[in-house]
Protein backbone atom coordinates (compact mmCIF):
# COMPACT_ATOMS: atom_id res chain seq x y z
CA UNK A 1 6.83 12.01 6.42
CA UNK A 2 4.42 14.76 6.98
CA UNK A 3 5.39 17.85 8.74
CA UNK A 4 3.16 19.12 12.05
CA UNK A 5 2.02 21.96 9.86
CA UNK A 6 -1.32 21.85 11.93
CA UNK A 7 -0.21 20.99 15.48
CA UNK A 8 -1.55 23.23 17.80
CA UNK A 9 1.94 23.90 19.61
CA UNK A 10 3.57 24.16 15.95
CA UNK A 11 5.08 27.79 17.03
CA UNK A 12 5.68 27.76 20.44
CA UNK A 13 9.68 27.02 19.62
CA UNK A 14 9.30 29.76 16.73
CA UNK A 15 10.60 28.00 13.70
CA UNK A 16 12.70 25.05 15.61
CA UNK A 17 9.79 22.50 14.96
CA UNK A 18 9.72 22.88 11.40
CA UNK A 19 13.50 22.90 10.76
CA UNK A 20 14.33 20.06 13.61
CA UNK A 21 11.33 17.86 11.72
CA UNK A 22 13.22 18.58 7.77
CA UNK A 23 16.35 18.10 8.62
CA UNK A 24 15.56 14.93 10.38
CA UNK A 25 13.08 13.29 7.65
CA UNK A 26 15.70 14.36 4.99
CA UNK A 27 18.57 12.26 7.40
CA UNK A 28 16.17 9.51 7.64
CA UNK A 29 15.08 6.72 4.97
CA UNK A 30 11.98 8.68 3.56
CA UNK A 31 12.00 9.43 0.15
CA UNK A 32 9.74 12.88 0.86
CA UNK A 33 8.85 15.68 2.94
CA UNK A 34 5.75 16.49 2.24
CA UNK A 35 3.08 19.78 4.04
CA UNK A 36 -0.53 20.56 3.01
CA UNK A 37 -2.04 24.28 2.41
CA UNK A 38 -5.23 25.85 4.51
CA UNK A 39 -5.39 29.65 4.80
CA UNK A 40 -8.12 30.41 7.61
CA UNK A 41 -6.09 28.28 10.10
CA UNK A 42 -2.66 28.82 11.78
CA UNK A 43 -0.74 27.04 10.15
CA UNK A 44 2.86 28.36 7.88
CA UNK A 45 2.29 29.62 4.26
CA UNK A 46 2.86 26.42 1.92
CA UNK A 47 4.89 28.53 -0.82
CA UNK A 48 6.98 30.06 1.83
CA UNK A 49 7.69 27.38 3.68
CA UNK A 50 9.02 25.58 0.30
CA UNK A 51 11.83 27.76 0.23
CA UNK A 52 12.74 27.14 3.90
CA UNK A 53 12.22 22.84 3.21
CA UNK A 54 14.56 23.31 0.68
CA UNK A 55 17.09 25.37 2.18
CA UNK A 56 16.87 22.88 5.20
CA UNK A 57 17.29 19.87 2.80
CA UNK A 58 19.62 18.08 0.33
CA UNK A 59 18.36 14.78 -0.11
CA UNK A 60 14.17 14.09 0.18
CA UNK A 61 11.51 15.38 -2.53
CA UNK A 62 9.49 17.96 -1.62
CA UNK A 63 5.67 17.21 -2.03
CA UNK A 64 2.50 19.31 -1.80
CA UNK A 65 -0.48 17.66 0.13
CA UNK A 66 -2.45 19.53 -1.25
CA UNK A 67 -2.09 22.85 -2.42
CA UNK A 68 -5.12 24.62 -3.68
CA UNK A 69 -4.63 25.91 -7.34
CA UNK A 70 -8.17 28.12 -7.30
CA UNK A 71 -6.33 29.89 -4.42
CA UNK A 72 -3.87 31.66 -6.30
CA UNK A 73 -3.47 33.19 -9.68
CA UNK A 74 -1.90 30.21 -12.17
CA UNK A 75 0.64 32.60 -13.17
CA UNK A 76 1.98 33.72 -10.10
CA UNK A 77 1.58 30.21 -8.66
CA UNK A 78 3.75 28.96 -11.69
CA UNK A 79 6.61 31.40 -10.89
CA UNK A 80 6.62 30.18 -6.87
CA UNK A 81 7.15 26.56 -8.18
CA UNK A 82 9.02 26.91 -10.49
CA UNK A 83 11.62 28.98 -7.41
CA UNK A 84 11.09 26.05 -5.44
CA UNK A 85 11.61 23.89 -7.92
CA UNK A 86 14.97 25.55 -8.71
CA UNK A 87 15.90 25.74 -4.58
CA UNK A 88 15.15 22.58 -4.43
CA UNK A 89 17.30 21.20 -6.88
CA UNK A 90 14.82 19.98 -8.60
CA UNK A 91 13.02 18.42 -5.96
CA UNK A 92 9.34 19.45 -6.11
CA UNK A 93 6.33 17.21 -6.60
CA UNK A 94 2.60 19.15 -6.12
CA UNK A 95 -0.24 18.04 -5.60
CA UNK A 96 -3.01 19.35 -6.30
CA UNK A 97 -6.21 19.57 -5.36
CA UNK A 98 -9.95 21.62 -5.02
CA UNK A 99 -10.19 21.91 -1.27
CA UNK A 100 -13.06 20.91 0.98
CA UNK A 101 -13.17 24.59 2.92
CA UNK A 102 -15.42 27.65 1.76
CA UNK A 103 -13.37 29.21 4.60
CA UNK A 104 -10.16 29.00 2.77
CA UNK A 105 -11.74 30.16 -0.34
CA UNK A 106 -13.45 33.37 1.71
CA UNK A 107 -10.06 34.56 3.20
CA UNK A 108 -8.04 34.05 -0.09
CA UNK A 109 -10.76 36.53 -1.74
CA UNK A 110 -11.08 33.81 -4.75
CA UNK A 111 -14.43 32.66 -6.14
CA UNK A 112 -16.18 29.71 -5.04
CA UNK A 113 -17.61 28.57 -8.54
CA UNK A 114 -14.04 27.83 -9.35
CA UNK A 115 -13.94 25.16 -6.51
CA UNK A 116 -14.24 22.30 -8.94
CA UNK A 117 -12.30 19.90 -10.86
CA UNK A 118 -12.23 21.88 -13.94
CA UNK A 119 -11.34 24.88 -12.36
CA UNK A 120 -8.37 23.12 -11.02
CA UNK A 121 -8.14 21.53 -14.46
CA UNK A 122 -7.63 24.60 -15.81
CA UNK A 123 -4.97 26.25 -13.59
CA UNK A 124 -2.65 23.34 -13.90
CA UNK A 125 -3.09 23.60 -17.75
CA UNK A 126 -2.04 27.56 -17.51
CA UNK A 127 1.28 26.50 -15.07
CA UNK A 128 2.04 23.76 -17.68
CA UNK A 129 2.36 26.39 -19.87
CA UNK A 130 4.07 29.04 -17.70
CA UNK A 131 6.47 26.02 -16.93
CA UNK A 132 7.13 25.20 -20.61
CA UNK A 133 8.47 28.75 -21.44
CA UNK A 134 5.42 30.38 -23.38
CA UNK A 135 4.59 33.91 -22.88
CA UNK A 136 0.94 34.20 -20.95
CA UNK A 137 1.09 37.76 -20.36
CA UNK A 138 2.80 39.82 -23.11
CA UNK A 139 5.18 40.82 -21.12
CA UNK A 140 9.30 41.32 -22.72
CA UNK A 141 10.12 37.82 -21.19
CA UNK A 142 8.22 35.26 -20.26
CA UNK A 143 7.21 34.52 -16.53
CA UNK A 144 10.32 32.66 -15.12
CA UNK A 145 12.51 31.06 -13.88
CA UNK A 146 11.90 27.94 -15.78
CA UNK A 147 12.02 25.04 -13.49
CA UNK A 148 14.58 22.35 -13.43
CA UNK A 149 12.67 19.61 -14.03
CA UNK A 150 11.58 19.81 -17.48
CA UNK A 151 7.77 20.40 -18.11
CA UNK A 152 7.78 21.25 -14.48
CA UNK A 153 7.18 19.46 -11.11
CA UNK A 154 5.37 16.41 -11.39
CA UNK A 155 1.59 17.09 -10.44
CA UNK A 156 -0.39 14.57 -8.62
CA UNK A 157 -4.53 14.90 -8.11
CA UNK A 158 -5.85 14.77 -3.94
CA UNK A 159 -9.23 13.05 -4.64
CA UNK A 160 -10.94 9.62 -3.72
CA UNK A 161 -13.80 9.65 -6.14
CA UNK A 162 -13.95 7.52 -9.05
CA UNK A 163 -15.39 10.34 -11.43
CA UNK A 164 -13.07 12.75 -10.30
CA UNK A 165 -10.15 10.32 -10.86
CA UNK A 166 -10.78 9.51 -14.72
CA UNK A 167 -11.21 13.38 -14.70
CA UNK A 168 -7.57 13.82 -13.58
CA UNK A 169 -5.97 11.50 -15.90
CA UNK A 170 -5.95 13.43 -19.02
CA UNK A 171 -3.39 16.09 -16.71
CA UNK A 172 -2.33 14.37 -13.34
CA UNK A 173 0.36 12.79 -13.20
CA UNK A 174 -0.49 10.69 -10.38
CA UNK A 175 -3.09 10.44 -7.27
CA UNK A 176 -1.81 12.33 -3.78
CA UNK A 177 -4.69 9.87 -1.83
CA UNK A 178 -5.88 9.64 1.53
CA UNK A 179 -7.56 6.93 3.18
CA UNK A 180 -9.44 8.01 6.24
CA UNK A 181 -10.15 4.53 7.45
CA UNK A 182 -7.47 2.59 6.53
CA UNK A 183 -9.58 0.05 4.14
CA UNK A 184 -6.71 -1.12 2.02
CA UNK A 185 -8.86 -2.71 -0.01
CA UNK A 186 -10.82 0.80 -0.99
CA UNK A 187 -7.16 1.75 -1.53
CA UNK A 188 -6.02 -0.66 -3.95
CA UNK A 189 -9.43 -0.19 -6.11
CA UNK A 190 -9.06 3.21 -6.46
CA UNK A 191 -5.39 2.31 -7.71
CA UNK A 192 -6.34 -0.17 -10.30
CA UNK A 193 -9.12 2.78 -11.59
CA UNK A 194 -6.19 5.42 -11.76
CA UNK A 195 -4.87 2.75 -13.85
CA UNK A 196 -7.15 1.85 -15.96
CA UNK A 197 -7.81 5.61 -16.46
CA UNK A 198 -4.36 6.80 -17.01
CA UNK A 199 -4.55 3.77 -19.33
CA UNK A 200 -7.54 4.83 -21.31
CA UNK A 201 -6.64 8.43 -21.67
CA UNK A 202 -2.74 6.99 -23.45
CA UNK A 203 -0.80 8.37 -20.33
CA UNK A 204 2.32 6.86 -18.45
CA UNK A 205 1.30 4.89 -15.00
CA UNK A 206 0.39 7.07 -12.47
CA UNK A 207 2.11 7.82 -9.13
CA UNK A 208 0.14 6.18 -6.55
CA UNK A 209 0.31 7.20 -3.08
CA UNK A 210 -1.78 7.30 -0.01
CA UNK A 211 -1.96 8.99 3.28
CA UNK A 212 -3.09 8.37 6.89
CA UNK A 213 -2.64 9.95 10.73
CA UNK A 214 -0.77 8.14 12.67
CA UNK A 215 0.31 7.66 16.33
CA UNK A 216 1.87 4.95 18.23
CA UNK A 217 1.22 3.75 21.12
CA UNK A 218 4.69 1.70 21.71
CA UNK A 219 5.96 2.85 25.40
CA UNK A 220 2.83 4.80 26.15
CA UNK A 221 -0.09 4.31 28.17
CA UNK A 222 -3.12 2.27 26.51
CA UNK A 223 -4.92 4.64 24.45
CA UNK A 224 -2.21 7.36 24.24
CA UNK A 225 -2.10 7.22 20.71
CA UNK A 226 -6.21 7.07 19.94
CA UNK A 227 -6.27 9.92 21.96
CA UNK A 228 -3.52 12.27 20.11
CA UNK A 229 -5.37 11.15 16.67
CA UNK A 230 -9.06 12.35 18.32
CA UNK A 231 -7.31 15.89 19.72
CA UNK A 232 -5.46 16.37 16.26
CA UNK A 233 -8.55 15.86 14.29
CA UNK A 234 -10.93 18.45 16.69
CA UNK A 235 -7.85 20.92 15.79
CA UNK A 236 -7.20 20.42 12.43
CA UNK A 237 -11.59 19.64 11.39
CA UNK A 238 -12.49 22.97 13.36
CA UNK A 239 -14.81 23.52 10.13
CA UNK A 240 -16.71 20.48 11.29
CA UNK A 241 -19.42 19.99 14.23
CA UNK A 242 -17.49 18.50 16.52
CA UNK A 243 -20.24 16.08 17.23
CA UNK A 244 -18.91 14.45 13.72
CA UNK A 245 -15.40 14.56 13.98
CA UNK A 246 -15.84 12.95 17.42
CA UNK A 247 -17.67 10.03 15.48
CA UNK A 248 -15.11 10.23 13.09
CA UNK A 249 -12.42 10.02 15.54
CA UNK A 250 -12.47 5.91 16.70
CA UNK A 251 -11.58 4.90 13.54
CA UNK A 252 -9.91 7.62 11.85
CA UNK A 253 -6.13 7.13 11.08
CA UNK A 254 -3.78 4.78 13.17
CA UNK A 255 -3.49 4.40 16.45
CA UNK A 256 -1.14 1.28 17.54
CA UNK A 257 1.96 -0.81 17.75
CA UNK A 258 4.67 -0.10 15.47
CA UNK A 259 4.48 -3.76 14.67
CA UNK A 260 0.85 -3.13 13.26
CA UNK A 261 2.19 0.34 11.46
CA UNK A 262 4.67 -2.22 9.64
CA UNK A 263 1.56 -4.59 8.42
CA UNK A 264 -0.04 -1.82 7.42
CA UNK A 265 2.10 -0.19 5.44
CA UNK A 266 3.22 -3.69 4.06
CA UNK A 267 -0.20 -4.27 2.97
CA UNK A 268 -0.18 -1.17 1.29
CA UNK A 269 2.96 -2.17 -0.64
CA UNK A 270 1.07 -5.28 -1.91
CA UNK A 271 -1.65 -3.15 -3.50
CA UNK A 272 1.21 -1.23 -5.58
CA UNK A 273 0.95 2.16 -3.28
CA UNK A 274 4.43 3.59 -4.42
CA UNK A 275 4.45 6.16 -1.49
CA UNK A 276 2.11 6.41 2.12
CA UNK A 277 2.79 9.79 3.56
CA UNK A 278 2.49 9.87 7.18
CA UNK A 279 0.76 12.73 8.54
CA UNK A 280 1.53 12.94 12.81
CA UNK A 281 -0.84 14.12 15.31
CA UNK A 282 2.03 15.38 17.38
CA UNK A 283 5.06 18.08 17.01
CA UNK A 284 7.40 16.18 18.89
CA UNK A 285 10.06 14.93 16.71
CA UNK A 286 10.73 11.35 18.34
CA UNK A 287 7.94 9.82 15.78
CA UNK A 288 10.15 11.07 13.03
CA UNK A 289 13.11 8.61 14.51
CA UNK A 290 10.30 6.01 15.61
CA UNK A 291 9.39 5.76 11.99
CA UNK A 292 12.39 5.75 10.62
CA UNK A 293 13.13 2.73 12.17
CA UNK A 294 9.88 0.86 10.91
CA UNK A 295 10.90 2.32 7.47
CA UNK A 296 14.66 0.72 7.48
CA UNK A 297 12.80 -2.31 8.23
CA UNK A 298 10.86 -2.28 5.43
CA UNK A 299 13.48 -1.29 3.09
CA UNK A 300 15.66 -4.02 4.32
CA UNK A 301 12.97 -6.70 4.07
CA UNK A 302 12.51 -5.30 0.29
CA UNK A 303 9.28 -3.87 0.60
């Protein structure tokens, strides 16, 4: 489960939202909390709000949906993980990924050549290293703390494109996906190419996992839930003519019964998708509980 991070009414409680959505995912059946990263939008800070996720947590992994390595300096970046990692109790999974907003990369003062898969390449190489104990910086000590899992927190690539995947599989250790449209079979052939590259390049099988928007219409009036996924997605694309997004916005994410969320996400289990994160359109904390329930299904059905 995804938290609001990008509702529009995220702050009108002050923090409440944020640590009434954690502490009910992590008493729930999910297996993660999981928050993206923007910076030109209104949204928390993604490495401070790991600290809070873990204080307000015992039991869920923490995951990064995406964070945006050419954002930060890798050595810096390294040392925040590596906290969370430790506050966490070992916890943390990252992912990773180049972003899709020149904003972003304007208001964090970093360069936009590095917006590229190298470039992200590249940082993840230097908090590997941070991470593994070696001294970057000839400082007295190495940058700590170290983190408690060891080589680090697992890091998973955010990208859909085929190059860009076999890119990622001589570092990634798995793909944090999103699927737009909910084409499960677009899904499952971008897992069988993670793979076959993870395959190729002599690496363990990746961690697969997808993402969507969702709303539910259960108890509301027809449409309800169509609507909350086309007012999220005017919010959260404001660096998109709305003219798109609102072409975008019929068949963008789920909108339905929570008997068709089920099929979904069952479908999704066929196709080997270890993990879908839901990502709401709303800040009210009920769809937490809602799916929760569709999730104990699941798990009791064995899927």
């Amino acid at each position: 489960m995804t938290l609001p991070v990008m509702e529009p009414d995220l702050w009108e409680r002050g923090a409440a939202t944020l640590e009434e959505w954690a502490r009910a995912v992590d008493d729930g059946p999910f297996s993660s909390l999981c928050f993206g990263e923007r910076v030109a939008f209104d949204n928390p800070h993604a490495l401070t709000l790991l600290g809070a996720a873990a204080a307000w947590t015992r039991r869920v992994r923490i995951v990064t949906t995406v964070l945006v390595p050419q954002l930060h300096e890798p050595v810096p970046l390294a040392k925040a993980l590596a906290t969370a990692d430790q506050l966490s109790g070992g916890r943390l999974t990252v992912g990773l990924g180049v972003g899709g907003r020149e904003e972003d990369y304007r208001a964090a003062g970093a360069d936009l050549a590095t917006q590229t898969m190298a470039g992200m390449a590249e940082r993840a190489g230097v908090m590997r290293r941070v991470w593994a104990g070696e001294n970057l910086t000839g400082a007295t000590l190495p940058v700590g703390p170290p983190p408690v899992q060891p080589g680090g927190p697992p890091l998973l690539v955010g990208t859909m494109g085929p190059r860009t995947v076999r890119h990622a599989a001589s570092w990634a250790d798995g793909l944090a996906g999103v699927t737009l449209d909910l084409d499960v079979a677009a899904v499952s052939g971008l897992f069988d190419l993670a793979r076959t590259a993870w395959a190729d390049a002599g690496r363990p099988e990746p961690r697969l996992t997808t993402s969507f928007w969702v709303a539910l219409d259960d108890g509301r009036e027809p449409g309800w839930a169509r609507t909350q996924v086309h007012r999220h997605l005017r919010h959260y694309m404001n660096w998109l003519p709305a003219e798109l997004v609102d072409a975008m916005a019929p068949t963008t994410g789920f909108a339905g019964t929570g008997a068709e969320l089920r099929e979904v996400l069952s479908r999704l289990a066929d196709v080997g998708c270890h993990e879908v994160q839901v990502i709401p359109v709303q800040s009210d904390v009920d769809l937490v509980h809602r799916v929760a329930e569709l999730a104990g299904e699941l798990a009791g059905s064995g899927r």
